[in-house]
Protein backbone atom coordinates (compact mmCIF):
# COMPACT_ATOMS: atom_id res chain seq x y z
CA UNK A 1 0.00 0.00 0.00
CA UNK A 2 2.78 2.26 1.12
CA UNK A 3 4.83 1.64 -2.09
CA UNK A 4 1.44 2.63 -4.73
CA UNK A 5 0.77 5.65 -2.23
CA UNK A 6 4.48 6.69 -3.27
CA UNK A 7 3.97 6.29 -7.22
CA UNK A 8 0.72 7.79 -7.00
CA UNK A 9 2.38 11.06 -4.95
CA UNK A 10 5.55 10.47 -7.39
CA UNK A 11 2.79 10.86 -10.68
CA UNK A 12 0.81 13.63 -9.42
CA UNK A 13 4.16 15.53 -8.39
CA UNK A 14 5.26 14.89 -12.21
CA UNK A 15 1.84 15.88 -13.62
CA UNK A 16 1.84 19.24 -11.67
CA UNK A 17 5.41 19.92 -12.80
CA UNK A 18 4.47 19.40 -16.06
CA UNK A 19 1.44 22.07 -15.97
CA UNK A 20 3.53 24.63 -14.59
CA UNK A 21 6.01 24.14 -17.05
CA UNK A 22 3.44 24.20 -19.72
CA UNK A 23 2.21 27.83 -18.04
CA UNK A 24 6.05 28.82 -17.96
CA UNK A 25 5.97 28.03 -22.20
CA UNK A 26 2.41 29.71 -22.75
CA UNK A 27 3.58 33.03 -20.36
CA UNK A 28 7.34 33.14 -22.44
CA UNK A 29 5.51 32.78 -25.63
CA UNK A 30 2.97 35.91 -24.66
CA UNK A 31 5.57 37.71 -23.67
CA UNK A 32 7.40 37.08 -26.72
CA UNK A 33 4.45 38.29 -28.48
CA UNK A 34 3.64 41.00 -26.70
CA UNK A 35 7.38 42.00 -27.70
CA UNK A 36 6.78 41.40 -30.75
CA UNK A 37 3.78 43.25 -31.08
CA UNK A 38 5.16 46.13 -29.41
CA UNK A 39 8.37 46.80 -31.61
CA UNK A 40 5.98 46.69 -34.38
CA UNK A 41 3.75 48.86 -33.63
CA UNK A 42 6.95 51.19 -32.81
CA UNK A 43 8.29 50.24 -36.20
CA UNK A 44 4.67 51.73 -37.83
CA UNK A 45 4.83 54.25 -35.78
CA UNK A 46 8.61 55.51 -36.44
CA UNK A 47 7.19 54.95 -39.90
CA UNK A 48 4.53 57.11 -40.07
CA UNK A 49 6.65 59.34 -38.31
CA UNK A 50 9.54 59.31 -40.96
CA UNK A 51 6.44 59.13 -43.70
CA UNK A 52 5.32 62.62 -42.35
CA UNK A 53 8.66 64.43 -42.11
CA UNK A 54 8.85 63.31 -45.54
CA UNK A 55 5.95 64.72 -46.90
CA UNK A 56 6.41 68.31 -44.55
CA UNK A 57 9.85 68.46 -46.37
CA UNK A 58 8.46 68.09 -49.68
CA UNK A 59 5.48 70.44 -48.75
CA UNK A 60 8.14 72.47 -47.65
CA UNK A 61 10.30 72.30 -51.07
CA UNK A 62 7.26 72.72 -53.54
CA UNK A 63 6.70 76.20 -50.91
CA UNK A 64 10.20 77.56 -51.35
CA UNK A 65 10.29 76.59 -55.31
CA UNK A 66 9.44 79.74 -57.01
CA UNK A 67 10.54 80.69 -60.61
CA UNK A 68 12.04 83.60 -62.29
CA UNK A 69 9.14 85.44 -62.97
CA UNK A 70 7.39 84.87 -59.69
CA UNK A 71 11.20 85.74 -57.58
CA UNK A 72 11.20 89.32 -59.76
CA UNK A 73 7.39 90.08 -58.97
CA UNK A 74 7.69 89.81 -55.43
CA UNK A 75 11.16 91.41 -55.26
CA UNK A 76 10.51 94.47 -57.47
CA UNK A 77 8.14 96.33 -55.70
CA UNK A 78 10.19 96.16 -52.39
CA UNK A 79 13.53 96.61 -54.27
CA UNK A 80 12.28 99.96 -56.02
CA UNK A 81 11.21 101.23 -52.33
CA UNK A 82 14.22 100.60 -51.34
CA UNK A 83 15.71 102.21 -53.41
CA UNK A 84 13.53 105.61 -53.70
CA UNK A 85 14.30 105.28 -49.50
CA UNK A 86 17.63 105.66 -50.98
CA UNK A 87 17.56 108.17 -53.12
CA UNK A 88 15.65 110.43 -50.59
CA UNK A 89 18.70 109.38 -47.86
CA UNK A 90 21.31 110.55 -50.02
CA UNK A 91 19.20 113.55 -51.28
CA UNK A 92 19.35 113.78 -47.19
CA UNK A 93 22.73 113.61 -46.83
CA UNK A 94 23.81 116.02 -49.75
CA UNK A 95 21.84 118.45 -47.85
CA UNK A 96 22.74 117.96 -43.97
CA UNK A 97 27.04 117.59 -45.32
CA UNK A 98 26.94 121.66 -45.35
CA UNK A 99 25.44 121.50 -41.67
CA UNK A 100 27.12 123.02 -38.67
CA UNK A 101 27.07 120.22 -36.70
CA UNK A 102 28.94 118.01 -40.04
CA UNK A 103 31.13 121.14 -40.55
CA UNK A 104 32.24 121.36 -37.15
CA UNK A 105 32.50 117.76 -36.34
CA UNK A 106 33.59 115.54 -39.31
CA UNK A 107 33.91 112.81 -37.70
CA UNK A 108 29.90 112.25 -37.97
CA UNK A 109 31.19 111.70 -42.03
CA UNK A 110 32.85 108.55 -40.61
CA UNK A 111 29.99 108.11 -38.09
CA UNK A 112 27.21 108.04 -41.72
CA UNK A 113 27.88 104.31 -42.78
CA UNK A 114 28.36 102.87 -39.44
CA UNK A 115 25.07 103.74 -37.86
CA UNK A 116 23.41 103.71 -41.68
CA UNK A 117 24.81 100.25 -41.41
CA UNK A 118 23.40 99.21 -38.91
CA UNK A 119 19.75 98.29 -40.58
CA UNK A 120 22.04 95.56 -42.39
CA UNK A 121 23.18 94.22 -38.94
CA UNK A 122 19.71 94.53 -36.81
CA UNK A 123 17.32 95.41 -38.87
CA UNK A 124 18.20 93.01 -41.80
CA UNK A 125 19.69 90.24 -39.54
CA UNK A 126 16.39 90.35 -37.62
CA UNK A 127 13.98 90.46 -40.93
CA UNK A 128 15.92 87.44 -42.00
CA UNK A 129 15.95 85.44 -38.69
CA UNK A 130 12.05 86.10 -38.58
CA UNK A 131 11.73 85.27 -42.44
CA UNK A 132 13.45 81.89 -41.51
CA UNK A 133 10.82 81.28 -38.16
CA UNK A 134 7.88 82.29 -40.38
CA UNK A 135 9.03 79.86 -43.27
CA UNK A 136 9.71 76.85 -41.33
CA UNK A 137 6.37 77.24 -39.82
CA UNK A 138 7.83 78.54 -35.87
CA UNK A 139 5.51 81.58 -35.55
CA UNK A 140 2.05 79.82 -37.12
CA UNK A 141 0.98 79.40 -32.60
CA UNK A 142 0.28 83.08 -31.92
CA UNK A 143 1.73 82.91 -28.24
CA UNK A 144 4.80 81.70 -29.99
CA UNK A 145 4.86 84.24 -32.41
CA UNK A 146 4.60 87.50 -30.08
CA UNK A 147 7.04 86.00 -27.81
CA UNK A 148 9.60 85.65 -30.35
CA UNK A 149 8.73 88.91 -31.75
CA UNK A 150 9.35 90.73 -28.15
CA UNK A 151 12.23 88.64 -27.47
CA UNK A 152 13.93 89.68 -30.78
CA UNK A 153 13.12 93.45 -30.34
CA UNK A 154 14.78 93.56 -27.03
CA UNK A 155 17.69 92.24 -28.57
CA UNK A 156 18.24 93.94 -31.16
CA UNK A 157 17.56 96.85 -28.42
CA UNK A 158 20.96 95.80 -26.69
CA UNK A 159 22.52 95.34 -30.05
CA UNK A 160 21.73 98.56 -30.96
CA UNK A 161 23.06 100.48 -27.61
CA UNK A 162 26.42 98.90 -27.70
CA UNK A 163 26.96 99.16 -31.68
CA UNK A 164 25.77 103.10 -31.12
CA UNK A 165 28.65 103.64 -28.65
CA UNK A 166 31.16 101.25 -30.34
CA UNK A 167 30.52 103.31 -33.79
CA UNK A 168 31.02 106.57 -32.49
CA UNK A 169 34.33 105.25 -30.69
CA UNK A 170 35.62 103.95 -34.18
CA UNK A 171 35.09 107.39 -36.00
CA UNK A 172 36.64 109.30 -32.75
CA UNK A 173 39.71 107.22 -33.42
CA UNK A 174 40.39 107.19 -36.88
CA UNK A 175 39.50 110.95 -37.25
CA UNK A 176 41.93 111.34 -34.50
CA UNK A 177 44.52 109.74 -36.19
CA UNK A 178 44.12 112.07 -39.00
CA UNK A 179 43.51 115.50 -37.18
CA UNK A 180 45.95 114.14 -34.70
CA UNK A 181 43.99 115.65 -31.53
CA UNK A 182 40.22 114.76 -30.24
CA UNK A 183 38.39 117.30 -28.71
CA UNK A 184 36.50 115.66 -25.28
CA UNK A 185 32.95 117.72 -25.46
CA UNK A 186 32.46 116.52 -28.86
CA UNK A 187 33.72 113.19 -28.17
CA UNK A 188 30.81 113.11 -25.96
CA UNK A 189 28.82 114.79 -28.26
CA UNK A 190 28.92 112.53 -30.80
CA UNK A 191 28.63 109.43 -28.64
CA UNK A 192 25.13 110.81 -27.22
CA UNK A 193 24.00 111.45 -30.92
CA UNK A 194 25.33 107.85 -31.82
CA UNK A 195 23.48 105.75 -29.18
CA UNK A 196 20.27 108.29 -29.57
CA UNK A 197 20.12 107.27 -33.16
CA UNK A 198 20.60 103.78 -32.88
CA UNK A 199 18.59 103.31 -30.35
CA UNK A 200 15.29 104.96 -31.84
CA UNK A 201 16.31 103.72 -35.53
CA UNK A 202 16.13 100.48 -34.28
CA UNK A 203 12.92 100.22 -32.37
CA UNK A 204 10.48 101.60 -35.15
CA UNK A 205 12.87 99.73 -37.41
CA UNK A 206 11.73 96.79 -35.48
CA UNK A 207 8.67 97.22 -35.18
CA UNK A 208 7.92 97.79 -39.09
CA UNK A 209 9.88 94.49 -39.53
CA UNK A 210 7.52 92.55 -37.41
CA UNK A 211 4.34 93.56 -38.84
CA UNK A 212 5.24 93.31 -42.29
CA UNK A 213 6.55 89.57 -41.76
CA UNK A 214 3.75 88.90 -40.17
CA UNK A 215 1.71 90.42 -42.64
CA UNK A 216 3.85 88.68 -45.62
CA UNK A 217 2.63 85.05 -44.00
CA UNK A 218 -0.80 86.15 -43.55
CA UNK A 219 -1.11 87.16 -47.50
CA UNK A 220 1.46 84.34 -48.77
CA UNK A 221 4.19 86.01 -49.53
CA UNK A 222 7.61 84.92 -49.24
CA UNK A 223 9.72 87.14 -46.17
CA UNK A 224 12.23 86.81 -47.59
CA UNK A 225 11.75 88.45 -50.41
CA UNK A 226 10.30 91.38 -48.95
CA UNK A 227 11.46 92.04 -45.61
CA UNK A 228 14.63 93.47 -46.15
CA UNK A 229 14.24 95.53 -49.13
CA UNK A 230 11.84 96.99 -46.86
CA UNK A 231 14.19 97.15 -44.08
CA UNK A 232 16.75 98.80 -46.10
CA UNK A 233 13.68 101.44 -47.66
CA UNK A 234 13.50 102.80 -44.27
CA UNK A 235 16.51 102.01 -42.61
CA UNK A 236 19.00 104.57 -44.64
CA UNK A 237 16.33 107.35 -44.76
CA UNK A 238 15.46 107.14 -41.12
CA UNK A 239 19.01 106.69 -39.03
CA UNK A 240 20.19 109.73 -41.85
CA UNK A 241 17.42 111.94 -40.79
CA UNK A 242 17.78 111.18 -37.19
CA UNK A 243 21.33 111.31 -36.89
CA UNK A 244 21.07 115.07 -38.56
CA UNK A 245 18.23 116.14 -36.32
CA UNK A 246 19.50 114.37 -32.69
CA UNK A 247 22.98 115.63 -33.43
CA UNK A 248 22.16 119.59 -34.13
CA UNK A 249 20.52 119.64 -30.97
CA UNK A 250 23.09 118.26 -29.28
CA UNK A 251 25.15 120.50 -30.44
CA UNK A 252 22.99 123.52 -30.20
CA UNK A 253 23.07 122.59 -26.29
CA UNK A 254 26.69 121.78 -26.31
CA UNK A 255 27.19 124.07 -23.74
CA UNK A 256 25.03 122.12 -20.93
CA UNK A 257 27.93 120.38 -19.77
CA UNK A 258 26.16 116.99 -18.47
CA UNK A 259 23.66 116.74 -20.96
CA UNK A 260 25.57 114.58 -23.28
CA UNK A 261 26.69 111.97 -19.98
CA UNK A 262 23.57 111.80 -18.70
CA UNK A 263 22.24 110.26 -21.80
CA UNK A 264 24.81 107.84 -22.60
CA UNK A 265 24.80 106.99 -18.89
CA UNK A 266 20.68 106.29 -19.47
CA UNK A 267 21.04 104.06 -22.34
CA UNK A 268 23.75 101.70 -20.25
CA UNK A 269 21.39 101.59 -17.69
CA UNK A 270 19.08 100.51 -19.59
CA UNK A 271 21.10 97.31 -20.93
CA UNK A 272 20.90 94.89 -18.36
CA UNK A 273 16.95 95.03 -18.95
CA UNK A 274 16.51 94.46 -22.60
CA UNK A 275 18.99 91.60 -22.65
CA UNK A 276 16.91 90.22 -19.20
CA UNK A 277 13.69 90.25 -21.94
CA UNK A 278 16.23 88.22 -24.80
CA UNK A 279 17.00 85.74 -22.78
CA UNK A 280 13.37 84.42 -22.53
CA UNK A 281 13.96 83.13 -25.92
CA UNK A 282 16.03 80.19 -25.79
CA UNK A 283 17.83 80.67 -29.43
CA UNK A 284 18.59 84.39 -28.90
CA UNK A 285 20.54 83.57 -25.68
CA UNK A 286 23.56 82.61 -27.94
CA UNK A 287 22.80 85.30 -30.09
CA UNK A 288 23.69 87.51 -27.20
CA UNK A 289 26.54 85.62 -26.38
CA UNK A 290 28.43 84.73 -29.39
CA UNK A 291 26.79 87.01 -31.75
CA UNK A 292 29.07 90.08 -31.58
CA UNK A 293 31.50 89.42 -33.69
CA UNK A 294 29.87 89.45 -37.29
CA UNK A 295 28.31 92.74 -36.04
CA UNK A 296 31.53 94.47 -34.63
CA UNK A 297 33.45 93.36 -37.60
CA UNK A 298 30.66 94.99 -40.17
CA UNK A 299 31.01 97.92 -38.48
CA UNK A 300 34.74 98.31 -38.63
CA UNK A 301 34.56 97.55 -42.36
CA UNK A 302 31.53 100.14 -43.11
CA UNK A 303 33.97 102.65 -40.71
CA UNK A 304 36.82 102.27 -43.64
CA UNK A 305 33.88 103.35 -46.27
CA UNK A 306 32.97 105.83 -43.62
CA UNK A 307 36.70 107.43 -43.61
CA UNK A 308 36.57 106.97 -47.26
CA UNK A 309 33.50 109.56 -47.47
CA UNK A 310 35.39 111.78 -45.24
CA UNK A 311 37.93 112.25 -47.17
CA UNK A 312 36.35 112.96 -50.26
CA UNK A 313 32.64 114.39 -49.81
CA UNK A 314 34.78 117.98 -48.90
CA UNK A 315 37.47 117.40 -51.74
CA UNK A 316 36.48 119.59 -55.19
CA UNK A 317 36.52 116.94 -57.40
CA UNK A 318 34.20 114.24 -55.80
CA UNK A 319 31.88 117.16 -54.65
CA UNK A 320 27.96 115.71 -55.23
CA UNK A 321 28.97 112.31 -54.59
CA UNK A 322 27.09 112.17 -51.20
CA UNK A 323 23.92 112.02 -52.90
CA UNK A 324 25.02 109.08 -54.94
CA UNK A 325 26.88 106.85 -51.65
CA UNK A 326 23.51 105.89 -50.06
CA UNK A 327 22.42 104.32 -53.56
CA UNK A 328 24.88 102.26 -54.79
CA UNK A 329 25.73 101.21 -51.25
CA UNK A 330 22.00 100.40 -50.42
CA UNK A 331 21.22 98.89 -53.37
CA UNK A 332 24.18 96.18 -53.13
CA UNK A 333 23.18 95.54 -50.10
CA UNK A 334 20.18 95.07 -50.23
CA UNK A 335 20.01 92.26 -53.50
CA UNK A 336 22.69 90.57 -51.22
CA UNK A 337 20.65 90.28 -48.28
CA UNK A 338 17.89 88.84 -50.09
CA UNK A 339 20.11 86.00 -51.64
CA UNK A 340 21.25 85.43 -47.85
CA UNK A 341 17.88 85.15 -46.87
CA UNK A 342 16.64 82.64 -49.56
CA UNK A 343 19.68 80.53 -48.72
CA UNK A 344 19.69 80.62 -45.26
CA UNK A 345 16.01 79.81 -45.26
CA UNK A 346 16.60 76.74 -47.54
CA UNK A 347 19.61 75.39 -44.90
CA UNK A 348 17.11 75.15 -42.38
CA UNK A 349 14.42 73.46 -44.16
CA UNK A 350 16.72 70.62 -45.88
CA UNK A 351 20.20 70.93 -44.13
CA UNK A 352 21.69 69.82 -40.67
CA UNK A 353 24.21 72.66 -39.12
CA UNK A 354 27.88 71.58 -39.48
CA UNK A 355 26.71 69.70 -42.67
CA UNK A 356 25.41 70.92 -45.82
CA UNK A 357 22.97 69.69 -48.54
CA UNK A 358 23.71 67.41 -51.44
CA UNK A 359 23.05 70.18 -53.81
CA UNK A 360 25.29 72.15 -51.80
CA UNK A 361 28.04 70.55 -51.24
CA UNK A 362 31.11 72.58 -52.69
CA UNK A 363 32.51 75.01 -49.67
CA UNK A 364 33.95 77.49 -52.68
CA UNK A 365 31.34 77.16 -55.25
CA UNK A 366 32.45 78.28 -58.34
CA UNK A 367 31.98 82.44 -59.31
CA UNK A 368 30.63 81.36 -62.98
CA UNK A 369 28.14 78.51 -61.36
CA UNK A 370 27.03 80.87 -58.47
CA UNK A 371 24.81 82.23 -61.82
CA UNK A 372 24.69 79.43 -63.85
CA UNK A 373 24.41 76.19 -62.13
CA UNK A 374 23.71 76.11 -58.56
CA UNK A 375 20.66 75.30 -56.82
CA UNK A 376 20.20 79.28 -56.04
CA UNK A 377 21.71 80.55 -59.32
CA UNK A 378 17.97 81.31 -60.93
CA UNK A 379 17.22 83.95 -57.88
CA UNK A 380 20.85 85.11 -58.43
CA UNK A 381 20.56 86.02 -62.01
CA UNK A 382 17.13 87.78 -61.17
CA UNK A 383 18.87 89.53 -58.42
CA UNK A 384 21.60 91.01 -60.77
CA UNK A 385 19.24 91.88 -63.67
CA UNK A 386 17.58 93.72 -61.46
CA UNK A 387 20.53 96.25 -61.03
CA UNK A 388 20.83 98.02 -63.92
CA UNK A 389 17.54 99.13 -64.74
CA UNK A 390 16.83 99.91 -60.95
CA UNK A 391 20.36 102.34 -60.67
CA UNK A 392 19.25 103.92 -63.71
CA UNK A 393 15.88 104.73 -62.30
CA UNK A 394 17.23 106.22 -59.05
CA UNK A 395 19.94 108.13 -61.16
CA UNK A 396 16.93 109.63 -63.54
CA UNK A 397 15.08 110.58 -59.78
CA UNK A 398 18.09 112.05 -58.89
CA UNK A 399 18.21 114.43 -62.01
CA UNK A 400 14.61 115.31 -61.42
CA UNK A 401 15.34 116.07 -58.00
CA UNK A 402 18.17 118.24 -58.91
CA UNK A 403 20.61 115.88 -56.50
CA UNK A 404 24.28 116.70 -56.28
CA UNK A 405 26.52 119.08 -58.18
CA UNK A 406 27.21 116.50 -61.38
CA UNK A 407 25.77 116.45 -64.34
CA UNK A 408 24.85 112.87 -65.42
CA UNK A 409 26.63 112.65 -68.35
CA UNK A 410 26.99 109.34 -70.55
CA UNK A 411 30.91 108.66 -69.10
CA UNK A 412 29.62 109.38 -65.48
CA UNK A 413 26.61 107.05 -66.02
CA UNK A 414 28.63 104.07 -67.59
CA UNK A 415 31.07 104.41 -65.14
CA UNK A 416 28.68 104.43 -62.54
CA UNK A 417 26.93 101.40 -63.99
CA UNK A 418 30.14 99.73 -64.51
CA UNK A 419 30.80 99.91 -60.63
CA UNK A 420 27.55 98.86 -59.59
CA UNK A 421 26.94 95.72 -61.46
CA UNK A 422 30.85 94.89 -60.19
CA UNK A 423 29.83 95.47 -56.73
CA UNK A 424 26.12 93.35 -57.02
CA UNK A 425 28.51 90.70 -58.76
CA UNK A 426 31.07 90.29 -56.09
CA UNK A 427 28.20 90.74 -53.33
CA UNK A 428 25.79 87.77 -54.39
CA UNK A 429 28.85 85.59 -55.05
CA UNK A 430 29.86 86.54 -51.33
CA UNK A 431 26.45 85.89 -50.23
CA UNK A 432 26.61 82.10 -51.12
CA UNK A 433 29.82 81.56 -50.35
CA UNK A 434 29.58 83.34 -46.62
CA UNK A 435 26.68 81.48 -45.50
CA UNK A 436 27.89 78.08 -47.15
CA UNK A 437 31.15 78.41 -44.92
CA UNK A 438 29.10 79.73 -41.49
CA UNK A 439 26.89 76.83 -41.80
CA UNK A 440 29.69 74.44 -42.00
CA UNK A 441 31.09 75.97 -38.69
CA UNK A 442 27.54 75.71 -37.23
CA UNK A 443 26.78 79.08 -37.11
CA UNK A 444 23.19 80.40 -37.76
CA UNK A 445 23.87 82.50 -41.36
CA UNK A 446 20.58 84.80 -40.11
CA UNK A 447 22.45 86.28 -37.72
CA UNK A 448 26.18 86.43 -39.19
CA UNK A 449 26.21 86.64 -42.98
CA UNK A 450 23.96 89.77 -43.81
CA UNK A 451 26.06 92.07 -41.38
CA UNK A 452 29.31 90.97 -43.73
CA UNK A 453 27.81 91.67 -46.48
CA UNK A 454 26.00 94.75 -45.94
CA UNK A 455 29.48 96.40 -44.57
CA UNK A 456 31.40 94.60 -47.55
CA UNK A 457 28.50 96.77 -49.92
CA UNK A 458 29.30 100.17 -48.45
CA UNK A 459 33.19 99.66 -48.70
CA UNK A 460 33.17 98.57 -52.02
CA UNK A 461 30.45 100.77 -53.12
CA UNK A 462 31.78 103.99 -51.43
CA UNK A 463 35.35 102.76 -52.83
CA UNK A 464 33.95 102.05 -56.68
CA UNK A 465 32.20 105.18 -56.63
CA UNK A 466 35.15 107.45 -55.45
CA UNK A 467 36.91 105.34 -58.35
CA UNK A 468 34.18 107.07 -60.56
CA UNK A 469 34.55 110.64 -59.83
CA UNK A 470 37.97 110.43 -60.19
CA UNK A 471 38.17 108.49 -63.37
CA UNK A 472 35.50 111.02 -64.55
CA UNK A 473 37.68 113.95 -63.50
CA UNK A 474 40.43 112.77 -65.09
CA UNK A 475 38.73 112.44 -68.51
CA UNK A 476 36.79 115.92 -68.53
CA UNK A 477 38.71 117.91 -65.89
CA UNK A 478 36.69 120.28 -64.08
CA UNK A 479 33.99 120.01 -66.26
């Protein structure tokens, strides 16, 4: 009896093992296909992921593919206010150059292209950071949108403070070097009118810049095409005007001794709370760190063009060119900025920083394929088309307008053509090759190429021009 009670125990031990192995099997193998089911359903779901990134990009592409015809339509309105903006700020500047204020203190010659310059790095650099945002779809969530549009007007609000006293420190020095003495009240004098300027300029600057983007998206319309012809429209024509007006009463008060501290003292002050408002933005707080350089440099370049204008807006033979240096400067510029926009704009949509684009993949493209064969050569060719019928429009408003003290005679006016289309040429070729080589050093080209090439527009243009006159002297003398 004992021995069966043992096999029975023995077989019911063996049948039990045997059910919870089977439960072990049938547990693994739902686990294994829960597994299973679960990295597949990932799989689809990185899928569908992948499948819409896919079709954003080429929503994205089909957006930012625009031909000839349609480029030129929405560039020539903007392009020709620009450059009528132009016209009036040299037609501005030929008349403030006999002012007391200019007579007295010359150094505000050198002072012109460094604060006028300025549009191309705030004004323009903003306009094309926003033209960027609004493109790649970051300001469609309207609390998004008016963040980043207070965030960037506070910076641009520091910007602005510390390029305004830099400037006027730049034209103190080199017109010290060449007067050899620097008089302390006007030192002051011109710092106060500097900061002033920039200061104002760049708010209502800002301010236009934000509403028109925003309008732009609202009606379809490419930014970047628009916003910084606009900019520059305004820009020139309003720093000009308020650099003459701020600085003759200045210097009508000259003699209230702490007048001119006690404003340059208010604007420091007032630093530490517009960059306190940047910093909310996450992507402007590097701006604010690291983005001095492109800005500082630009200046110092556009300060050489300034010293250039010094020298020769008072000499006999280059007399009326002040009317004509806002123009060809602006209008360089300007068709620069655009093609820095457009190909800034398409880096972020198809390109990862540090790396760039199969169709993009020379770092010193080419100067004949820049026009001819490149992925941004068609808006490049519209851009320099554009040049020669739009300077000889502003040179015809210029005659009507009685502008200057030279007559536009056929050797003045090829010459003057001669240098401009040399000076959009060299600019657009800049434009791609400046923001191919900041993107392969990871830098963001909306906030470092357009103040390079804005400066490099006013040296050249102020040096080609100066070229002219002289050339043009030589040939018919005093004539």
């Amino acid at each position: 009896m004992k021995g069966e009670e043992v096999r029975q125990r023995r077989k019911e031990g063996r049948s039990r093992n045997g059910e919870r192995s089977r439960h072990k099997a049938k547990g693994k193998g739902k686990h294994r296909e829960s597994r299973l089911g679960s990295q597949e359903a990932e799989d689809v779901s990185l899928h569908a992921q992948q499948k819409l990134l896919a079709e954003e990009k080429a929503a994205m592409a089909k957006s930012l593919e625009e031909s000839a015809i349609s480029i030129c339509l929405q560039v020539l309105l903007p392009y020709l206010l620009a450059g009528l903006g132009m016209v009036m700020a040299g037609m501005v500047l030929d008349c403030i150059q006999h002012w007391d204020v200019f007579q007295t203190i010359t150094e505000f010659f050198i002072l012109v292209p460094a604060l006028v310059g300025l549009k191309g790095n705030l004004e323009m650099t903003l306009a094309s950071r926003l033209s960027t945002a609004a493109n790649t779809g970051q300001m469609d969530d309207a609390q998004k949108k008016w963040k980043m549009a207070t965030c960037n007007l506070a910076l641009i609000q520091v910007q602005a403070t510390v390029m305004g006293f830099l400037a006027a420190l730049v034209a103190l020095a080199m017109g010290g070097i060449s007067k050899s003495y620097v008089d302390p009240r006007e030192a002051l004098l011109l710092c106060a009118s500097s900061v002033t300027t920039a200061f104002i300029a760049a708010f209502c600057l800002g301010l236009v810049m934000i509403g028109i983007i925003i309008g732009a998206r609202k009606f379809r319309i490419n930014p970047d095409n628009v916003a910084t012809p606009i900019a520059a429209c305004l820009g020139d024509l309003i720093t000009l005007s308020l650099l003459a007006g701020i600085g003759s009463i200045f210097f009508k008060y000259r003699d209230v001794k702490y007048l001119a501290p006690l404003i340059c003292t208010a604007f420091i002050l007032m630093i530490p709370l517009w960059a306190a408002i940047a910093k909310q933005s996450p992507s402007l707080v590097e701006v604010l760190k690291c983005g001095w350089q492109p800005i500082i440099a630009a200046m110092s370049i556009s300060s050489i063009g300034g010293l250039i204008l010094d020298k020769t807006v008072t000499a006999a033979h280059f007399e009326g060119m002040a009317v004509f240096t806002p123009v060809i400067n602006g209008v360089g510029g300007n068709l620069a900025a655009i093609q820095a926009s457009r190909i800034s704009t398409f880096l972020h949509c198809f390109g990862t920083p540090g790396v760039l684009p199969k169709e993009m993949r020379q770092n010193w493209p080419d100067p004949c394929a820049v026009f001819a064969s490149e992925v941004h050569s068609k808006s490049a060719r519209v851009l320099f088309s554009l040049a020669i019928p739009g300077h000889l429009m502003f040179l015809y408003i210029i005659h009507l307008l009685r502008g200057g003290h030279t007559s536009l005679t056929v050797t003045f006016v090829m010459f003057y053509l001669a240098a401009a289309l040399l000076q959009v040429g060299i600019l657009l070729y800049m434009a791609d090759l400046i923001v191919r080589l900041l993107w392969r050093q990871e830098l963001d080209p909306d906030n470092c190429s357009i103040p390079y090439l804005t400066a490099l527009g006013d040296l050249l243009g102020t040096g080609f021009l100066a070229i002219c006159f002289h050339l043009v002297w030589l040939i018919h003398g005093t004539d």
